[in-house]
C-alpha atoms as a PDB file:
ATOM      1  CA  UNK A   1       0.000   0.000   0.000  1.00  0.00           C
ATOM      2  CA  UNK A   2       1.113   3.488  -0.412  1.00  0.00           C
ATOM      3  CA  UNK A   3       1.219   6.382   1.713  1.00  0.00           C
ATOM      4  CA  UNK A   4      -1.332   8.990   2.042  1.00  0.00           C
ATOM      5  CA  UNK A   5      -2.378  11.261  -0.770  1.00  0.00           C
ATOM      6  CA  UNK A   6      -3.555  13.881   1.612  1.00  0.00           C
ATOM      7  CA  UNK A   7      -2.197  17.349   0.969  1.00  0.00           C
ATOM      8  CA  UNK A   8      -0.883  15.806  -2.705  1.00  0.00           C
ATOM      9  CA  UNK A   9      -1.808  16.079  -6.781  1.00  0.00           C
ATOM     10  CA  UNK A  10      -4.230  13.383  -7.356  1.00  0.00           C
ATOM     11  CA  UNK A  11      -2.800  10.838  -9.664  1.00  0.00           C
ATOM     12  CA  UNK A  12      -3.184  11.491 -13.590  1.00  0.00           C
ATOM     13  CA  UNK A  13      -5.566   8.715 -15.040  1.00  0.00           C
ATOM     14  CA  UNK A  14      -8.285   7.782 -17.947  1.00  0.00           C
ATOM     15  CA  UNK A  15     -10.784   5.161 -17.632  1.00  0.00           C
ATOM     16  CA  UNK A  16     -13.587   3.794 -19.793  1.00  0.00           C
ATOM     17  CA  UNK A  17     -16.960   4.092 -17.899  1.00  0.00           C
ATOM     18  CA  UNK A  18     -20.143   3.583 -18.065  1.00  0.00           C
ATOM     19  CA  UNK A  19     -22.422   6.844 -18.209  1.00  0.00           C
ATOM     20  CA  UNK A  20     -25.546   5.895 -16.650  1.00  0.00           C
ATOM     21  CA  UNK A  21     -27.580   8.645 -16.948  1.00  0.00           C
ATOM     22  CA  UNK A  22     -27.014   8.324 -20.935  1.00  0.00           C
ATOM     23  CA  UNK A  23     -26.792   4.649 -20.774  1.00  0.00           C
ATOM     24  CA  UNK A  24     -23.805   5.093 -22.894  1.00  0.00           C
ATOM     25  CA  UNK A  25     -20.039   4.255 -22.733  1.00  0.00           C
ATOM     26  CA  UNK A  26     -17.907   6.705 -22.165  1.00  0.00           C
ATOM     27  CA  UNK A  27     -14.351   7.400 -21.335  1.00  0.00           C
ATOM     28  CA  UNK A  28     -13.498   9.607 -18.126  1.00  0.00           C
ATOM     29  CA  UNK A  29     -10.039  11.564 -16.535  1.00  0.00           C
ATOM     30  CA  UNK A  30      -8.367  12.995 -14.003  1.00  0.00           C
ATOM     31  CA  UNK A  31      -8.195  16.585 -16.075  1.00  0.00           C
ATOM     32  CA  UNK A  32     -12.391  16.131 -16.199  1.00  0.00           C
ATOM     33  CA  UNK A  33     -12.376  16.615 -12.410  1.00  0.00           C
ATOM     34  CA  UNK A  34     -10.153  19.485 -12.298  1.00  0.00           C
ATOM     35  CA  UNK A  35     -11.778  22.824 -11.817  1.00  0.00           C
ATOM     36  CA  UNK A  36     -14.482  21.384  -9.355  1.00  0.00           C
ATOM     37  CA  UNK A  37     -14.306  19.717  -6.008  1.00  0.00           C
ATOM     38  CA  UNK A  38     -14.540  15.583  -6.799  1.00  0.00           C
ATOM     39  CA  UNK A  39     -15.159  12.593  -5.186  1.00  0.00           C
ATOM     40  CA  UNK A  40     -13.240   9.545  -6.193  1.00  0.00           C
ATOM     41  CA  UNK A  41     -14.680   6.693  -4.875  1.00  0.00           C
ATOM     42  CA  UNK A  42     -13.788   3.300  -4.783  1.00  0.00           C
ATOM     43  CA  UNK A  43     -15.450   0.032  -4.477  1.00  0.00           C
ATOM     44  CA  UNK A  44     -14.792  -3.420  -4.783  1.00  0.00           C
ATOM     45  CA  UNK A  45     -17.252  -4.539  -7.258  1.00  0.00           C
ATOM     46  CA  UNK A  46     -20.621  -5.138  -8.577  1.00  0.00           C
ATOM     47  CA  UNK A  47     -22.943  -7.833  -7.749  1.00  0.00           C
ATOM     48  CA  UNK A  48     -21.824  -7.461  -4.603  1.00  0.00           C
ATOM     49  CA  UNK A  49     -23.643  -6.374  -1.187  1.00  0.00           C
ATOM     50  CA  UNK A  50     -22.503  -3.115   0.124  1.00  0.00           C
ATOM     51  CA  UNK A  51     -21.217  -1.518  -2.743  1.00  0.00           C
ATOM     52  CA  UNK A  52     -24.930  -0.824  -4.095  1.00  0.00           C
ATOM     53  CA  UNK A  53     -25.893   0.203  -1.612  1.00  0.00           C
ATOM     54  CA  UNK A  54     -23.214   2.886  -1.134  1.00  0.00           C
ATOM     55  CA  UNK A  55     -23.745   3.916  -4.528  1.00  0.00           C
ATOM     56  CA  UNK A  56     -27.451   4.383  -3.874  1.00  0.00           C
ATOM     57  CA  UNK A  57     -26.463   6.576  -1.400  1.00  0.00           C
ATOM     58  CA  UNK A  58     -24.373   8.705  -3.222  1.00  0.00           C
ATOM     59  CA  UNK A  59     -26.844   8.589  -6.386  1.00  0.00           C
ATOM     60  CA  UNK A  60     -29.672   9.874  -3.756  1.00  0.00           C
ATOM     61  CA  UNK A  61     -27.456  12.745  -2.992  1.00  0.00           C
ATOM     62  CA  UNK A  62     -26.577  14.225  -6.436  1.00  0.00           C
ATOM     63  CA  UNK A  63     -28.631  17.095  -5.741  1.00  0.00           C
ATOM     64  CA  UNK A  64     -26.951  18.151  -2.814  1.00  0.00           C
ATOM     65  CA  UNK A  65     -23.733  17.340  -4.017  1.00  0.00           C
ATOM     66  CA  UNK A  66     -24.505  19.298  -7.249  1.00  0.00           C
ATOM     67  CA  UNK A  67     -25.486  22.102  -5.146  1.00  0.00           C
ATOM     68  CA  UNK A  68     -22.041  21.989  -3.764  1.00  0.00           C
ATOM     69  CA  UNK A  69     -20.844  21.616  -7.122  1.00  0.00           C
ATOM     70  CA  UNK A  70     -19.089  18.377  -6.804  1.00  0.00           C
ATOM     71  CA  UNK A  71     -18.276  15.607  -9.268  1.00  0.00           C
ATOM     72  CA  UNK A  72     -18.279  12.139  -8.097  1.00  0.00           C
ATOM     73  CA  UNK A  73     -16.792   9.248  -9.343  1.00  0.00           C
ATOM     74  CA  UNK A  74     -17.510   5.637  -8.309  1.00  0.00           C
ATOM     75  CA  UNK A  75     -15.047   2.787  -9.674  1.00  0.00           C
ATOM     76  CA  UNK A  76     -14.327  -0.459  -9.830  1.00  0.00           C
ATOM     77  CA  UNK A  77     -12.260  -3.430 -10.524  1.00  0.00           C
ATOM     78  CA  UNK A  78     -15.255  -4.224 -13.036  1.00  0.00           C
ATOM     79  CA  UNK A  79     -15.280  -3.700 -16.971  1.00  0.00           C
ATOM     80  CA  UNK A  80     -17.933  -1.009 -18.622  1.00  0.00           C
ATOM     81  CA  UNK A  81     -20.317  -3.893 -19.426  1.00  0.00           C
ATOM     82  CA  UNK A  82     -20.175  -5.157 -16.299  1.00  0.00           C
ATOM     83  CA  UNK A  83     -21.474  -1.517 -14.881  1.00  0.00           C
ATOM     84  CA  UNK A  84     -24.587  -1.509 -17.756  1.00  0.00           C
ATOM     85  CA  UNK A  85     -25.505  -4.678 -16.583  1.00  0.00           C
ATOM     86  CA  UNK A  86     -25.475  -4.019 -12.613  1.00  0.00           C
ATOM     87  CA  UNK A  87     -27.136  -0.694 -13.183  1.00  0.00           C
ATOM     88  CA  UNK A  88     -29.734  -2.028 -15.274  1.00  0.00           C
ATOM     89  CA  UNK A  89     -30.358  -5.546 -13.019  1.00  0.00           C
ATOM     90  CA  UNK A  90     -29.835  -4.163  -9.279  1.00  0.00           C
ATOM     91  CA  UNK A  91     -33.043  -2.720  -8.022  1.00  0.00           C
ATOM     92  CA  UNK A  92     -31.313   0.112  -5.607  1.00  0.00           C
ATOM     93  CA  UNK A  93     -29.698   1.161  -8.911  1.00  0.00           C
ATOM     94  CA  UNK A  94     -32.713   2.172 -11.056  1.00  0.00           C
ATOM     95  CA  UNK A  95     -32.463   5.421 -10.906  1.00  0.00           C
ATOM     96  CA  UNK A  96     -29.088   5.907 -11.529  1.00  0.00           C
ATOM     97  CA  UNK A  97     -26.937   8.857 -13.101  1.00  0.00           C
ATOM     98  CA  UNK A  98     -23.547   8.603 -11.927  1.00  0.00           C
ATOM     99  CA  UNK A  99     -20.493   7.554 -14.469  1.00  0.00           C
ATOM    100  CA  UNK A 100     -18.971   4.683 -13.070  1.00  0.00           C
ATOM    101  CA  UNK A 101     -15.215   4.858 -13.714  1.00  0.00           C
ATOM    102  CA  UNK A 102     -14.073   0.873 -15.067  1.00  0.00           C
ATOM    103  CA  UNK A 103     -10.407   0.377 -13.434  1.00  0.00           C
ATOM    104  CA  UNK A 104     -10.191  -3.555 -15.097  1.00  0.00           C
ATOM    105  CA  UNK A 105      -6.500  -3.292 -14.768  1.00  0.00           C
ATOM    106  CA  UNK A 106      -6.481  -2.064 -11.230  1.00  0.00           C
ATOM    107  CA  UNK A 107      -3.747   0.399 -12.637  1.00  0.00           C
ATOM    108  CA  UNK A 108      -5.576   3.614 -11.207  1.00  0.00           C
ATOM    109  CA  UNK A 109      -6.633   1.970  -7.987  1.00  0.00           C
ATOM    110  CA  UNK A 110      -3.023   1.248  -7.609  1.00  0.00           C
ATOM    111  CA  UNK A 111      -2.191   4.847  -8.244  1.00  0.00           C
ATOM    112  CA  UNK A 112      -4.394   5.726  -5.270  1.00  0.00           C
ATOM    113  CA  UNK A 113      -3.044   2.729  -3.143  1.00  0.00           C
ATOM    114  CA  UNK A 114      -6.389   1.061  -2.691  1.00  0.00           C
ATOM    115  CA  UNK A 115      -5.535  -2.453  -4.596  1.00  0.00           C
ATOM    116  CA  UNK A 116      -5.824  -5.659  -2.908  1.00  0.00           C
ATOM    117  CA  UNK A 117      -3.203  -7.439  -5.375  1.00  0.00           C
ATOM    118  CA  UNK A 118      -4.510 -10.923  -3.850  1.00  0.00           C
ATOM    119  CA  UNK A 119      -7.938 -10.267  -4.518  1.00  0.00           C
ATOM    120  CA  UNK A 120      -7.721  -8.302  -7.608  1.00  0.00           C
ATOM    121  CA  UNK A 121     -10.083  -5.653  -5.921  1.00  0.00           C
ATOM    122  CA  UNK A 122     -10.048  -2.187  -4.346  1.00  0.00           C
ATOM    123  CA  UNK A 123     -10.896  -1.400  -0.779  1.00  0.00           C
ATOM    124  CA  UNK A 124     -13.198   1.064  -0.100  1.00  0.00           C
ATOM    125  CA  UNK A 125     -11.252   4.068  -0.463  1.00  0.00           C
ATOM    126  CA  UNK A 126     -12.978   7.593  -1.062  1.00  0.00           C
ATOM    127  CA  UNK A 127     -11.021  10.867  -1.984  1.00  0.00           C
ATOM    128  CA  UNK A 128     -11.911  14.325  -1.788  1.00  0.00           C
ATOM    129  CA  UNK A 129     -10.179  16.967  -4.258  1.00  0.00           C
ATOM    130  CA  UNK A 130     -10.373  20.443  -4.653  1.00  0.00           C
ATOM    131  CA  UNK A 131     -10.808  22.368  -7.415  1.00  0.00           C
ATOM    132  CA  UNK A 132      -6.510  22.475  -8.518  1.00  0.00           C
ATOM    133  CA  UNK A 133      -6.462  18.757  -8.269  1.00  0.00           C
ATOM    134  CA  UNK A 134      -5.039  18.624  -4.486  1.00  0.00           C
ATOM    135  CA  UNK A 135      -6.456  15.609  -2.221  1.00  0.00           C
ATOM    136  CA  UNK A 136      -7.406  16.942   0.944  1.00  0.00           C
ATOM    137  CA  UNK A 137      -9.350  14.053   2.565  1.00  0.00           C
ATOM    138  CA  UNK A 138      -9.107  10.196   1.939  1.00  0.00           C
ATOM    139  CA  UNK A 139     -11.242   7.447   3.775  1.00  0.00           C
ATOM    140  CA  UNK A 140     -10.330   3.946   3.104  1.00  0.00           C
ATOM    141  CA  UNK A 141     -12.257   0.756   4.765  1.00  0.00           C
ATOM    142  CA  UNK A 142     -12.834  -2.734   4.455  1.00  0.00           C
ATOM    143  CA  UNK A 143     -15.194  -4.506   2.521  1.00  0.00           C
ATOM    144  CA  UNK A 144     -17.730  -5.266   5.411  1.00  0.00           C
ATOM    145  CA  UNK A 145     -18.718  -1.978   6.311  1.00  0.00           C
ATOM    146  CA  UNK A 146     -20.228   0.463   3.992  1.00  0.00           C
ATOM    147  CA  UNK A 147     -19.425   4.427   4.124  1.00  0.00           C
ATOM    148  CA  UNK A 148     -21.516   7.167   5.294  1.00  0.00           C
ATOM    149  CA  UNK A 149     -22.959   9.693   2.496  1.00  0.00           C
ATOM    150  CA  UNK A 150     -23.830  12.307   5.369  1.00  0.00           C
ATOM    151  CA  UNK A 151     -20.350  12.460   6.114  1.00  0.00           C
ATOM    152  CA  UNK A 152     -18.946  12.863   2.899  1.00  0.00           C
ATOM    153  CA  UNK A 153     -21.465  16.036   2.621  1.00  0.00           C
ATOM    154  CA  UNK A 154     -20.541  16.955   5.890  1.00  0.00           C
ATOM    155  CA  UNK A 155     -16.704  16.984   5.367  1.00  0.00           C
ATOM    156  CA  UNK A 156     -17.374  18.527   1.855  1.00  0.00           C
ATOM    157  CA  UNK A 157     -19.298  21.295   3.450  1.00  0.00           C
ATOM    158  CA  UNK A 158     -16.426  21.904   5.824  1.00  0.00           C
ATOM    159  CA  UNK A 159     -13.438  22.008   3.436  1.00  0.00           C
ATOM    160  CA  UNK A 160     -15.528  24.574   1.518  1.00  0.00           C
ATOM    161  CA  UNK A 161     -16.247  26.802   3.761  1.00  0.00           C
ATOM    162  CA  UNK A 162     -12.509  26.867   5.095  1.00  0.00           C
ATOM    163  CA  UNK A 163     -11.123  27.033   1.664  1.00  0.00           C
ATOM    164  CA  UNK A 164     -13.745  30.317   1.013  1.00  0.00           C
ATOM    165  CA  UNK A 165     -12.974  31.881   4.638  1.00  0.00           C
ATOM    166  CA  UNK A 166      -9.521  31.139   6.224  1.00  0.00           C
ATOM    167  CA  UNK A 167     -11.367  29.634   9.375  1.00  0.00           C
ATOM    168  CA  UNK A 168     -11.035  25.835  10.406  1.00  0.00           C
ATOM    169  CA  UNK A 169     -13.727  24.013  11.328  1.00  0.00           C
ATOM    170  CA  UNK A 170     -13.690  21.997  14.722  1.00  0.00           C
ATOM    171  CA  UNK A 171     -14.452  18.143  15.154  1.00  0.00           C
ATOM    172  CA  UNK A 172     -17.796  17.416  14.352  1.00  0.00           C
ATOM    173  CA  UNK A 173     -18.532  20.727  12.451  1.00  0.00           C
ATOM    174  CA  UNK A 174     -21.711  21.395  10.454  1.00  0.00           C
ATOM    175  CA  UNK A 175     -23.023  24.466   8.237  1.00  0.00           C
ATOM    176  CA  UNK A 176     -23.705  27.168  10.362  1.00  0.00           C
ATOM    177  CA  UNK A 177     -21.837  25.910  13.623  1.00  0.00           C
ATOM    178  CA  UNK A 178     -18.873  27.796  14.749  1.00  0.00           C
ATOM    179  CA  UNK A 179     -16.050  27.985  13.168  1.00  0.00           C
ATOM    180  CA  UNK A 180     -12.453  28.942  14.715  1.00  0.00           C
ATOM    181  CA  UNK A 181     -10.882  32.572  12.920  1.00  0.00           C
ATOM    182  CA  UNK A 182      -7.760  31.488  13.173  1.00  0.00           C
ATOM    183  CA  UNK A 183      -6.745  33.814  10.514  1.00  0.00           C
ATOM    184  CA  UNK A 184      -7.939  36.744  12.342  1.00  0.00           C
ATOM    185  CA  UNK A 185      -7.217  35.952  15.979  1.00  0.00           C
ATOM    186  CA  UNK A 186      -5.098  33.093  15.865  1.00  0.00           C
ATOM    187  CA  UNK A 187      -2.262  34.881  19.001  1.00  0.00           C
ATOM    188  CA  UNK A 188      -5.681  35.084  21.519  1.00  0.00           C
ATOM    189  CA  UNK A 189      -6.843  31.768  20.225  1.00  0.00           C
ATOM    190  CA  UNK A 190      -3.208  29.717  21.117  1.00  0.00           C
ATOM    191  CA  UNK A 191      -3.861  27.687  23.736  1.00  0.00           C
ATOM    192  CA  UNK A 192      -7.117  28.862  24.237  1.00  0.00           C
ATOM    193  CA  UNK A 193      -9.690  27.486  21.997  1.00  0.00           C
ATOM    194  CA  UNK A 194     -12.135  26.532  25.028  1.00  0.00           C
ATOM    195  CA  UNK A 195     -12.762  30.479  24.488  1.00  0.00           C
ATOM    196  CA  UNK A 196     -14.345  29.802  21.547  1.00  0.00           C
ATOM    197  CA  UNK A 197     -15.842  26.578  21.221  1.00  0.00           C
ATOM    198  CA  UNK A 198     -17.174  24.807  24.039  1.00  0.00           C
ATOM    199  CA  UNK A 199     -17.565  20.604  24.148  1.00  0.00           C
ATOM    200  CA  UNK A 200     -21.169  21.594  24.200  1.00  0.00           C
ATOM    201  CA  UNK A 201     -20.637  23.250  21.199  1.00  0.00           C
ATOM    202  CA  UNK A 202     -18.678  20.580  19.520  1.00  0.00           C
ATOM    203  CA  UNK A 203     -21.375  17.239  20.738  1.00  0.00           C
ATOM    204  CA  UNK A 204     -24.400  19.715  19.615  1.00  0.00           C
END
């Protein structure tokens, strides 16, 4: 496995996919997600349990993640075909409209240090990027235990709003909970952040 990406260029790649909202193949790329804040997400393949439903999930949340103005990008160890046919067959799929990235060769999921050479598979590994192509959050799990959608938004949410303000965002943060200014008052705020936030604050 490799080390973190965090705080590093995401990896340049192309993949064939499977457009679902066309129901045509396509071909997708790293430079397609530059300019926006993406989602690269990982899975290790169809017909299986989990992954539909965490794709569900995500598919559920395209309007708030449009909103945000984020691209997301679910892949697997899978071919294109093998997408159009779980997209079309798996019932929690039906209304789907993501592109689903096809990494056969497990090259790019190598890239990102998610491939299980044993298995021929990826973990569950999920990368955020902002808009220059920097990863600034990666989750990666286990097969067993499927990710949480609210907490992608949550985290998107966060990054956002320190990217468009200076502040950072305390454990547990939400859209319109406070924030810390440590680019205005960052000298009173050293050792001193119980001034500001409150564990109250933070568990709310």
């Amino acid at each position: 496995m490799s080390t973190t990406l965090v705080m590093r260029r995401m990896p340049e790649f192309e993949l064939e996919a499977y457009d679902a909202a066309k129901g045509t193949y396509t071909t997708v790329s790293s430079e397609d997600l530059k300019g926006k804040w993406s989602v690269v997400c990982f899975y290790p393949a169809d017909f299986t349990f989990v992954c539909p439903t965490e794709i569900a999930a995500m598919n559920a949340s395209q309007d708030k993640l449009n909103e945000l103005g984020v691209n997301v990008l679910p892949i697997s160890g899978d071919t294109k075909f093998s997408h159009k046919r779980f997209a079309e067959t798996e019932p929690l799929l039906k209304d789907l409209t993501l592109t689903m990235g096809a990494d056969n060769t497990g090259n790019v999921a190598r890239k990102f240090g998610v491939w299980i050479e044993q298995e021929g598979v990826a973990l569950r590994g999920r990368f955020i990027i902002d808009p220059e192509g920097v990863v600034v959050a990666e989750e990666t799990v286990a097969d067993s235990v499927g990710r949480n959608v609210n907490e992608l938004i949550r985290q998107i949410e966060a990054w956002q709003h320190a990217y468009a303000t200076g502040e950072v965002c305390p454990a547990n943060w939400r859209k319109g909970k406070k924030t810390l200014p440590v680019n205005t008052d960052i000298e009173n705020m050293t050792g001193n952040v119980g001034s500001y936030v409150t564990i109250e604050d933070i568990l709310a």
